[in-house]
C-alpha atoms as a PDB file:
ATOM      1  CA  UNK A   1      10.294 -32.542  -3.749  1.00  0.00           C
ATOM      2  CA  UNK A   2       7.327 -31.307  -1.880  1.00  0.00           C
ATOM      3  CA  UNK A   3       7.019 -27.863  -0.029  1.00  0.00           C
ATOM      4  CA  UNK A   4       7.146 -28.840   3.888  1.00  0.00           C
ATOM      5  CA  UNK A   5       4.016 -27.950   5.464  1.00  0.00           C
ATOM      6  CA  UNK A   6       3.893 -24.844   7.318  1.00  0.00           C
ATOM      7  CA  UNK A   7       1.576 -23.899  10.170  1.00  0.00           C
ATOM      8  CA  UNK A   8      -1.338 -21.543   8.543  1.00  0.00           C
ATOM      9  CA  UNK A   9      -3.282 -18.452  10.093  1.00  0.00           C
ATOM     10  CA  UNK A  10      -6.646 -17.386   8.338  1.00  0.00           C
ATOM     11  CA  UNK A  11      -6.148 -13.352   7.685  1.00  0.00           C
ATOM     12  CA  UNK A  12      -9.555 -11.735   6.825  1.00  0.00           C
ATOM     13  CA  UNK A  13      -8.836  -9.116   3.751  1.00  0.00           C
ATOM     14  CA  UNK A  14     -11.844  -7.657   1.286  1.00  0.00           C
ATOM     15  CA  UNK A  15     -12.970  -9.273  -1.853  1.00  0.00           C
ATOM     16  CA  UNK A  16     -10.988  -6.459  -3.340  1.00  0.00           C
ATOM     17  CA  UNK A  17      -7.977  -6.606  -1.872  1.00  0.00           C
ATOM     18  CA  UNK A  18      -8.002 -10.730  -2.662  1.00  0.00           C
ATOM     19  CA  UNK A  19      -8.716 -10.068  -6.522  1.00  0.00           C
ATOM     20  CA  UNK A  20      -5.681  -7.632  -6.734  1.00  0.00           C
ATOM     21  CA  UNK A  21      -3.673 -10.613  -5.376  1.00  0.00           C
ATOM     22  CA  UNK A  22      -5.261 -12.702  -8.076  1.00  0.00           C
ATOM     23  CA  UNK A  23      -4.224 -10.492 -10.737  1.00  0.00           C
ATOM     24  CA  UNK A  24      -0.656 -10.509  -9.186  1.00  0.00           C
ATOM     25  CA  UNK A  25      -0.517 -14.113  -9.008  1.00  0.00           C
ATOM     26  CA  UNK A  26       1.478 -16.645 -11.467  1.00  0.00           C
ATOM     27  CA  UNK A  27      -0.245 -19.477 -12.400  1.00  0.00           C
ATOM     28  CA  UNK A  28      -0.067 -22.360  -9.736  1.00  0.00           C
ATOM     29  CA  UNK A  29       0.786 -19.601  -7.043  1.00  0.00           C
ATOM     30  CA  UNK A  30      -0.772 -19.630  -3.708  1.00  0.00           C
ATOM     31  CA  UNK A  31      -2.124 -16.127  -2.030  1.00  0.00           C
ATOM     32  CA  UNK A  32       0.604 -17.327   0.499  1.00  0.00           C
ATOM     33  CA  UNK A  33       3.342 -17.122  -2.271  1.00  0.00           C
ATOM     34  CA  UNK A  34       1.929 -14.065  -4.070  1.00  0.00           C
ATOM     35  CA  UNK A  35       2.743 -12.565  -0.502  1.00  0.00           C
ATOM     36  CA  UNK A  36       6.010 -13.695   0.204  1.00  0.00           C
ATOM     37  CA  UNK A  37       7.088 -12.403  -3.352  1.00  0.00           C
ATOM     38  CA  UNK A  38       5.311  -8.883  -2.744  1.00  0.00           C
ATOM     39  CA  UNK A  39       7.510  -8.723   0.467  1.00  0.00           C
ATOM     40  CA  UNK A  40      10.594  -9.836  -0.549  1.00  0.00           C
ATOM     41  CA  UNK A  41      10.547  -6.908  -3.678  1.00  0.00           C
ATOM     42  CA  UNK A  42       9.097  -4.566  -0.762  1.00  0.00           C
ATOM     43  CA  UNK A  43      12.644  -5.197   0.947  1.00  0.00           C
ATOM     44  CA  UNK A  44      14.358  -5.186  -1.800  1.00  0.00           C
ATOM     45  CA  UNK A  45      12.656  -1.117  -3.041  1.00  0.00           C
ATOM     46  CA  UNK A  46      13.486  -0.314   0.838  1.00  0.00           C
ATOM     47  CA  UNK A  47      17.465  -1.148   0.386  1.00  0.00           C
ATOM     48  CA  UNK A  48      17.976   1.331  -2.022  1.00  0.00           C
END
């Protein structure tokens, strides 16, 4: 079954910053998924 489509913002971030996020990413993962995973294990590290 297909994602639903979500309403999308453009964020501006350095060429840098957007290769790190490459080299994070899983194969067939969006930057918008990379992100979502990098916060969700952000609020995970703050619980404990």
């Amino acid at each position: 079954m297909p994602k639903p489509r979500r309403e999308l913002t453009t964020i501006q971030i350095s060429k840098e910053t957007r290769e790190m996020l490459k080299e994070l990413g899983k194969k067939g993962e969006t930057y918008d998924d990379i992100i979502r995973r990098l916060i969700e294990l952000a609020k995970r590290v703050g619980e404990g």
